[in-house]
Protein backbone atom coordinates (compact mmCIF):
# COMPACT_ATOMS: atom_id res chain seq x y z
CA UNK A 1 13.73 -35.25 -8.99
CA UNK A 2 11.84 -36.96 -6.09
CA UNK A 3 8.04 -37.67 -6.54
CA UNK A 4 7.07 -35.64 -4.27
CA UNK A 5 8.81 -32.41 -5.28
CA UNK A 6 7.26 -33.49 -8.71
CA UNK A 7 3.83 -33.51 -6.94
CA UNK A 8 4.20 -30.36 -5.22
CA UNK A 9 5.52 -28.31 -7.92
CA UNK A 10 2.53 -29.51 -10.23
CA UNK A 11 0.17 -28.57 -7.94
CA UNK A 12 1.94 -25.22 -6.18
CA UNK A 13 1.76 -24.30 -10.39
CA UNK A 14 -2.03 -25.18 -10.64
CA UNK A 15 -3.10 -23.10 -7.39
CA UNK A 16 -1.38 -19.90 -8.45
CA UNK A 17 -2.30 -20.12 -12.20
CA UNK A 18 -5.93 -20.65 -10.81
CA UNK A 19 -5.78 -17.79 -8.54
CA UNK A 20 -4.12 -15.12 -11.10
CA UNK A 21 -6.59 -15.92 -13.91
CA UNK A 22 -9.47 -15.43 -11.38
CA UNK A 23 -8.16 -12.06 -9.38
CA UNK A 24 -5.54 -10.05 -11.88
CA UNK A 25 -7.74 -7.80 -12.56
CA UNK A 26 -7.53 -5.82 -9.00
CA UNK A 27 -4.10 -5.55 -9.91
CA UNK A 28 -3.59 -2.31 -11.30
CA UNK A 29 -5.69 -0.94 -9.25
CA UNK A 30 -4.27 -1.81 -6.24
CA UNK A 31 -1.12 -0.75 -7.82
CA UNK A 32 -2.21 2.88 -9.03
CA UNK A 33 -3.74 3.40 -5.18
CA UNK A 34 -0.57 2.50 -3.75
CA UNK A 35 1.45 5.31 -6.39
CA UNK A 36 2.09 8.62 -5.61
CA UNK A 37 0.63 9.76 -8.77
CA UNK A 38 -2.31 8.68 -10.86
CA UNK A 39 -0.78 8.24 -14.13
CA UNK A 40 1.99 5.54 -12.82
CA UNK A 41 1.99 2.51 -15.65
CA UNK A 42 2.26 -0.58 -14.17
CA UNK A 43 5.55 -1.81 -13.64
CA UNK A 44 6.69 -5.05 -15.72
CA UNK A 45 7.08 -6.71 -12.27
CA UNK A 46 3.16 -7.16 -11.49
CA UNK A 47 2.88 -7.15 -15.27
CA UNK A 48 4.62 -10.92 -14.66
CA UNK A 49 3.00 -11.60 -11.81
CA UNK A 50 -0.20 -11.67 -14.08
CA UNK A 51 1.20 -13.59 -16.72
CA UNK A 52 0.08 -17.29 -16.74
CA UNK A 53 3.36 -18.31 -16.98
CA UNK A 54 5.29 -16.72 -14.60
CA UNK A 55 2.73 -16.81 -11.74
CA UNK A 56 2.67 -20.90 -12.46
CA UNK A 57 6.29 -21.11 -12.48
CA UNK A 58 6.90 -18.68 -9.21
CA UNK A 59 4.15 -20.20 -7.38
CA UNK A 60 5.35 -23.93 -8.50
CA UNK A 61 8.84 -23.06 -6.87
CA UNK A 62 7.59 -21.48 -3.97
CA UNK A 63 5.20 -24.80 -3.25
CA UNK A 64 7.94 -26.86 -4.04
CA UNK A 65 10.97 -25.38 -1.93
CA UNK A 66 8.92 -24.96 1.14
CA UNK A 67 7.87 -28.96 1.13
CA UNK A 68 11.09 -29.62 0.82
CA UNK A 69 12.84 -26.86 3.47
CA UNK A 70 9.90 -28.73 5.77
CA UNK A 71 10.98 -32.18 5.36
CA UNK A 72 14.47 -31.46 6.21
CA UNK A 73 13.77 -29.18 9.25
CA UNK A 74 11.42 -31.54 10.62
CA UNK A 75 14.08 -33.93 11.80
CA UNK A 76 15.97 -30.81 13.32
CA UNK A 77 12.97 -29.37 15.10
CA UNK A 78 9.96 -30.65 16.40
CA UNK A 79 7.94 -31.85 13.34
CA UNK A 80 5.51 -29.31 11.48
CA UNK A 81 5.89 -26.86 14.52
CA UNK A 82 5.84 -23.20 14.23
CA UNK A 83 9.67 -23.19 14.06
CA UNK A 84 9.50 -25.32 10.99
CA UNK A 85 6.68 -23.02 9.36
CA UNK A 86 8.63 -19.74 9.79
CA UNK A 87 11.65 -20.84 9.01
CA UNK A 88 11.06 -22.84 5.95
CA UNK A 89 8.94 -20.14 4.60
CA UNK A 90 11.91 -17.59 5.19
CA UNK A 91 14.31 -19.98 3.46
CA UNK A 92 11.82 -20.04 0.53
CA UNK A 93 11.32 -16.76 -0.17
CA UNK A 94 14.94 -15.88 0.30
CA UNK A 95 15.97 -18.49 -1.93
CA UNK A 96 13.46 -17.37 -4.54
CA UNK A 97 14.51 -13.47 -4.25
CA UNK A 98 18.29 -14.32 -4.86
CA UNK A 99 17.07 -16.77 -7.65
CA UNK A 100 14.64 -13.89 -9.36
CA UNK A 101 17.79 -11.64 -9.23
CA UNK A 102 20.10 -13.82 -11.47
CA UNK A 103 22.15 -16.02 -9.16
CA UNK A 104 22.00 -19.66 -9.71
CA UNK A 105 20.15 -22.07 -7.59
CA UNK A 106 21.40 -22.47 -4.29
CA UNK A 107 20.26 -24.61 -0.86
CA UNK A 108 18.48 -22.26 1.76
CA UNK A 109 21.01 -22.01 4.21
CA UNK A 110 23.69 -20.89 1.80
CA UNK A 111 21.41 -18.31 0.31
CA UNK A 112 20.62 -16.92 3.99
CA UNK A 113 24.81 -16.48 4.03
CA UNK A 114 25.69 -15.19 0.84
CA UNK A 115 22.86 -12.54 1.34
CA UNK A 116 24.41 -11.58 4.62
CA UNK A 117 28.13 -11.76 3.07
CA UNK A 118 27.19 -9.69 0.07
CA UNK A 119 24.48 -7.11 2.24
CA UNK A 120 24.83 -7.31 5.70
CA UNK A 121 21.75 -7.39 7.76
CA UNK A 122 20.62 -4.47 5.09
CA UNK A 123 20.08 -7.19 2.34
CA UNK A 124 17.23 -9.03 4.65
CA UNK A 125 14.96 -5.58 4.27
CA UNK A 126 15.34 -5.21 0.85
CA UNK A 127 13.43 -8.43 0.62
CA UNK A 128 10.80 -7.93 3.88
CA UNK A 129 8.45 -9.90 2.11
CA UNK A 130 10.53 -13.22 3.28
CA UNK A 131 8.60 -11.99 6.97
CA UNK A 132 5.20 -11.65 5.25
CA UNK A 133 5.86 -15.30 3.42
CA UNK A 134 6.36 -16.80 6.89
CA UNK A 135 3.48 -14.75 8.83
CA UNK A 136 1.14 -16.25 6.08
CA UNK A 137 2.53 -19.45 6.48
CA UNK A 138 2.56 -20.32 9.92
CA UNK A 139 -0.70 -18.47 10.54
CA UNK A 140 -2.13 -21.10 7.78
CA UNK A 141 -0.21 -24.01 8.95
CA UNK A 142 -1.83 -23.27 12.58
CA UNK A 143 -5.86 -22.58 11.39
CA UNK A 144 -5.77 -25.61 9.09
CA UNK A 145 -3.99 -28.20 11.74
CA UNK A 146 -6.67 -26.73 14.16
CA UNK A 147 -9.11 -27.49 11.59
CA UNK A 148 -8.05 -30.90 11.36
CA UNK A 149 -7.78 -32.05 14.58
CA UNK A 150 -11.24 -30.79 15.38
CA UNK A 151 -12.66 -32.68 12.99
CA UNK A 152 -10.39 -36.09 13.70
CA UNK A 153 -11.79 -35.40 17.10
CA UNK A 154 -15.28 -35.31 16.01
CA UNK A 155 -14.56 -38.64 14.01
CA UNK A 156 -13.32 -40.40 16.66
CA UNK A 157 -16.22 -39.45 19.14
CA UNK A 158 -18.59 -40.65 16.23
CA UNK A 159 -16.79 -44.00 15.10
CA UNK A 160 -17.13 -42.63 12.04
CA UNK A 161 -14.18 -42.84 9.35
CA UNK A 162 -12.30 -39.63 8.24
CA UNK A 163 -12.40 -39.18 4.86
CA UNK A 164 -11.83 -35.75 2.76
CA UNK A 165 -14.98 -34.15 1.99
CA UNK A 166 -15.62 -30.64 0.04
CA UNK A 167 -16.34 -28.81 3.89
CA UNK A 168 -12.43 -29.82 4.39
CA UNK A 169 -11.59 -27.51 1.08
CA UNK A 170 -13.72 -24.65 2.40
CA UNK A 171 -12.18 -24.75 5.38
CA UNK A 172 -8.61 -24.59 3.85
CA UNK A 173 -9.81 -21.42 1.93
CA UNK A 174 -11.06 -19.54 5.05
CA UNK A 175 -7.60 -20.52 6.79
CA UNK A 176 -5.78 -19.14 4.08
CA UNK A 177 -8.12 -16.14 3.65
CA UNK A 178 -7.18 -15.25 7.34
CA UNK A 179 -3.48 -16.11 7.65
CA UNK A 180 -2.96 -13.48 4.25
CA UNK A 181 -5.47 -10.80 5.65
CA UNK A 182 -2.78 -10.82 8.95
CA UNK A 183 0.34 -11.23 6.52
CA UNK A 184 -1.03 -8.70 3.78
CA UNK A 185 -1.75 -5.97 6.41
CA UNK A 186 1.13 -6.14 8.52
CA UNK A 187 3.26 -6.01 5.20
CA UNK A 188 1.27 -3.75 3.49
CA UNK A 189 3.71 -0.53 4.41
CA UNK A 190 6.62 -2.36 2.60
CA UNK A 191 4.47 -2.51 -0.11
CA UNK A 192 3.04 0.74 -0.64
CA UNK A 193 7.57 1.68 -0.38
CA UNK A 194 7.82 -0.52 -2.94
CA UNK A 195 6.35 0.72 -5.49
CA UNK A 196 7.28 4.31 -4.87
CA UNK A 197 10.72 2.93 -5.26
CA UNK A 198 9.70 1.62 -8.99
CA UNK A 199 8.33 5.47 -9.59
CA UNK A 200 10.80 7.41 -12.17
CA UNK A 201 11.99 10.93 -11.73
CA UNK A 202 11.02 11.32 -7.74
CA UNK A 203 13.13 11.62 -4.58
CA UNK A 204 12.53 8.04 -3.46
CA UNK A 205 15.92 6.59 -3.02
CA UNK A 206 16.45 3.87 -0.32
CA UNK A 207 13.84 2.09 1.55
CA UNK A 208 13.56 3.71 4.83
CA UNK A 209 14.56 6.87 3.14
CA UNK A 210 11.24 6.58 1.08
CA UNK A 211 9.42 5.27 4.35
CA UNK A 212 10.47 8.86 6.42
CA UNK A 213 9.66 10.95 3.62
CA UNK A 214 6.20 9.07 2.83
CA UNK A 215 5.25 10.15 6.77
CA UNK A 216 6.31 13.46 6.48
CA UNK A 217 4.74 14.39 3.58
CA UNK A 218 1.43 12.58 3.60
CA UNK A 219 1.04 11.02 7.33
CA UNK A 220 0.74 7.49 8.31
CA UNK A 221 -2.06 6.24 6.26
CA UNK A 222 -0.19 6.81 3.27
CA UNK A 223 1.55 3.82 4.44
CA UNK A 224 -1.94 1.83 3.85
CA UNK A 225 -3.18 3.48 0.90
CA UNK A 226 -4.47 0.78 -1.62
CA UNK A 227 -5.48 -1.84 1.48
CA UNK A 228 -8.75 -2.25 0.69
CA UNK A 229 -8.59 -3.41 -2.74
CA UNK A 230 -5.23 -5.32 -2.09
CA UNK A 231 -6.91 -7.25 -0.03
CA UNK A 232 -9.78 -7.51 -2.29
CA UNK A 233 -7.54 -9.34 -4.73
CA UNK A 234 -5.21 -10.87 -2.23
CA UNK A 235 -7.79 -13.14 0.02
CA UNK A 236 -8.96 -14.50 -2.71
CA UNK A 237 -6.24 -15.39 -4.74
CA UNK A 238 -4.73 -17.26 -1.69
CA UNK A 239 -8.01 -18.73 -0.78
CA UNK A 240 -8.14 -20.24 -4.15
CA UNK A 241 -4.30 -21.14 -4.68
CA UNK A 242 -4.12 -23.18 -1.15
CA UNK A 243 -7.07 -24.99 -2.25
CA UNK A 244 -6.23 -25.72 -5.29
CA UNK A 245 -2.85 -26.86 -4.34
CA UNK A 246 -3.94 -28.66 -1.29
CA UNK A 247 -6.98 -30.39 -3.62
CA UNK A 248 -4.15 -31.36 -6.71
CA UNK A 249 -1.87 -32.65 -3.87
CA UNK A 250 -4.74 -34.74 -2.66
CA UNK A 251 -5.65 -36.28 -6.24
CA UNK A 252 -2.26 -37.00 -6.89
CA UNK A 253 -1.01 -39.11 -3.38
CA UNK A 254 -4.74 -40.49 -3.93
């Protein structure tokens, strides 16, 4: 494995760990908001995503597949432009969906065909979240290469030298606070389906089945119930697991 994979799966691993120890406990709230009842236990999915473990090894991956989808569209495209953000963060989470659901590992593209093969168009929705992955991405991408050039600007008028200072880290946070705000509530419908879907003994069946009958029964801000305090633990827990990873990255290319 190259270096640099190495690199970015240690730190992708560090940022999420940091951010799940620091925010899990909105969690289950943010679950129990989005339920249609008040008694729902929470399901052994988020139960992973707040394991130590898991989150380091999910968020590792994710860190770690999306460097490398990068690198290899940036000779197809024009480098680090918003066609290489969205797509490689599409690739990534599709790649990690097919992976979490027992198939072995596979490169992006052929994971973008077998999903089509085996689903149709269908299989793409069941797994929305690869369009929330790539909002937040290229949202981030954007605010923190405007962030940078700004300040290489501001060096340059200056003479000065540009060196990484703890103001750069802040503003990495605030970049990722906003591009998962955007993400979180655009996605946040899919979300709030989801986890009716997880609910036993209802008559959720199919995802926009569940979306129509959501409306009709409790009206379109059922489809945001829970926003608040998802975001509440969302912001940050990105904030701090793009800083992290962007500071451990740092350390280790020195």
């Amino acid at each position: 494995m190259r270096r640099d994979t190495l690199v970015h799966l240690l730190a992708g691993g560090c940022g999420g760990t940091a951010g799940a120890i620091l925010t899990c406990p909105l969690e289950g709230v943010k679950t129990r908001l989005q339920s249609s009842s008040v008694t729902l236990c929470i399901s052994q999915v988020q139960l992973n995503t707040m394991g130590g473990a898991s989150v380091n090894r999910v968020a590792a991956l994710c860190f770690a597949a999306y460097s490398s989808c990068k690198e290899k569209l940036n000779g197809v495209f024009d480098p680090d432009s918003t066609q290489v953000h969205m797509i490689s963060a599409a690739m990534t989470r599709l790649q990690l969906d097919a992976r979490n659901r027992g198939e072995k590992q596979m490169g992006a593209f052929e994971c973008v065909r077998k999903v089509y093969q085996t689903d149709g168009l269908r299989g793409f929705y069941r797994g929305m979240s690869a369009s929330y992955t790539a909002i937040h991405f290229v949202i981030y991408e954007s605010t923190k290469q405007e962030l940078l050039d700004r300040k290489t600007a501001s060096m340059m008028e200056s003479g000065e030298v540009s060196v990484k200072e703890a103001s750069d880290f802040v503003g990495m946070m605030l970049a990722a606070a906003t591009s998962k705000t955007c993400a979180t509530t655009i996605a946040h419908p899919h979300e709030v389906v989801r986890t009716r879907l997880r609910e036993e003994g209802t008559n959720y069946r199919s995802f926009f089945q569940t979306l129509s009958l959501v409306v009709q029964e409790e009206g379109y801000g059922s489809l945001y119930a829970g926003l608040t305090t998802h975001l509440g633990r969302q912001i940050p827990n990105t904030a701090i697991t793009m800083a992290t990873y962007e500071l451990v990255v740092y350390l280790l290319n020195g």
